[in-house]
Protein backbone atom coordinates (compact mmCIF):
# COMPACT_ATOMS: atom_id res chain seq x y z
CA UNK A 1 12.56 -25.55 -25.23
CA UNK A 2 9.44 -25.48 -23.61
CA UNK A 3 10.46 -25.15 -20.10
CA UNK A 4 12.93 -22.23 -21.85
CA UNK A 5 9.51 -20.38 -22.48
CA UNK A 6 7.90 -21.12 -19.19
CA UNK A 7 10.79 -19.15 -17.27
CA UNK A 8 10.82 -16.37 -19.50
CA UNK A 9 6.88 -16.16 -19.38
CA UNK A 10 7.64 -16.43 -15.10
CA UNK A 11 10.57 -13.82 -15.55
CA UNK A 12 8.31 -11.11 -16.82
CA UNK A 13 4.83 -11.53 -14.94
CA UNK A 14 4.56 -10.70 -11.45
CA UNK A 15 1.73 -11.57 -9.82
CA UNK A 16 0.59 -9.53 -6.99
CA UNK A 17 -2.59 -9.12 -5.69
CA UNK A 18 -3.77 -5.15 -5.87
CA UNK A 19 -0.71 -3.91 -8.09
CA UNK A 20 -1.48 -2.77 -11.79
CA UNK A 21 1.55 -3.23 -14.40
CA UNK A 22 1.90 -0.27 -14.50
CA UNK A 23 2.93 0.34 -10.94
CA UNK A 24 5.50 -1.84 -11.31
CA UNK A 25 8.01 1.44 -12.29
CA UNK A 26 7.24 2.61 -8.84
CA UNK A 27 7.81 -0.27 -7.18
CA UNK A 28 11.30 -0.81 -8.79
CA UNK A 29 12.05 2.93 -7.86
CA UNK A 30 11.21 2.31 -3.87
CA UNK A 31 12.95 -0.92 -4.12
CA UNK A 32 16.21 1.17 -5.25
CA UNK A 33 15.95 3.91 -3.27
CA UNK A 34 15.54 0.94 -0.01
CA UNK A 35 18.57 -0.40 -1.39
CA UNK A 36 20.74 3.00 -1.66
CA UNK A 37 24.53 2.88 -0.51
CA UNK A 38 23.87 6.14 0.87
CA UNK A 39 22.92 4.99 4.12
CA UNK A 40 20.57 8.07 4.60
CA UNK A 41 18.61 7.42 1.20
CA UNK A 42 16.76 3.98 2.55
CA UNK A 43 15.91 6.33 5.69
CA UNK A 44 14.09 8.89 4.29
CA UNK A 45 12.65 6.60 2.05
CA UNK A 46 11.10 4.66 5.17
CA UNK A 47 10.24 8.35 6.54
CA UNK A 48 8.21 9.10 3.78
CA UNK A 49 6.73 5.56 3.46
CA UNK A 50 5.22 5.81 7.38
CA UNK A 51 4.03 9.16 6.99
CA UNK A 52 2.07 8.25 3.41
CA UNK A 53 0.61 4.78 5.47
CA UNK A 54 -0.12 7.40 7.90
CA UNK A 55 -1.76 9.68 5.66
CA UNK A 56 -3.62 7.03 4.10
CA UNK A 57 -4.65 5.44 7.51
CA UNK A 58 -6.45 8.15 8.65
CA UNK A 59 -7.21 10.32 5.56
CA UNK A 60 -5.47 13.38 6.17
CA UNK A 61 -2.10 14.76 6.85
CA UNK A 62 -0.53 13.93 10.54
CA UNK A 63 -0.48 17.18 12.93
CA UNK A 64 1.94 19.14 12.51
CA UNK A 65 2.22 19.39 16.79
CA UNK A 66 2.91 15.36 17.01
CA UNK A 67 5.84 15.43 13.73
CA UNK A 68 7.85 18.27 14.41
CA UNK A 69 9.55 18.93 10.80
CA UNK A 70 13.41 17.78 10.75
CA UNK A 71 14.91 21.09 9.49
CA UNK A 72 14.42 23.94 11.67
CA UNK A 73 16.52 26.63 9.05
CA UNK A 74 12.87 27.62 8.29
């Protein structure tokens, strides 16, 4: 019984270092939209990941000049 507990405890912590609990919704949504059968889903996902470690890198918005935006219907 006790070792019953212990993985049901282990099932519903998840201990990671800089991530409040209630993050955790947002990590499950990346984590789906990564694993989308749509195989262009998990790309713009990644897209949109780079550009926000980008953002946050350097604290502002890359140049327009060195992304070129993908849809040119503009």
């Amino acid at each position: 019984m006790a070792k019953s507990a212990e993985q049901d405890r282990a099932r519903h912590n998840v201990p990671v270092i800089g991530l409040d609990a209630t993050e955790l919704r947002w990590v499950r949504m990346l984590i789906s939209l990564l694993r989308h059968p749509d195989p262009t889903v998990p790309e713009l996902t990644r897209r949109a990941l780079e550009y926000l470690t980008d953002s946050a890198a350097t604290g502002k918005a890359p140049d327009d000049a060195e992304n070129p935006p993908l849809d040119n219907a503009g």
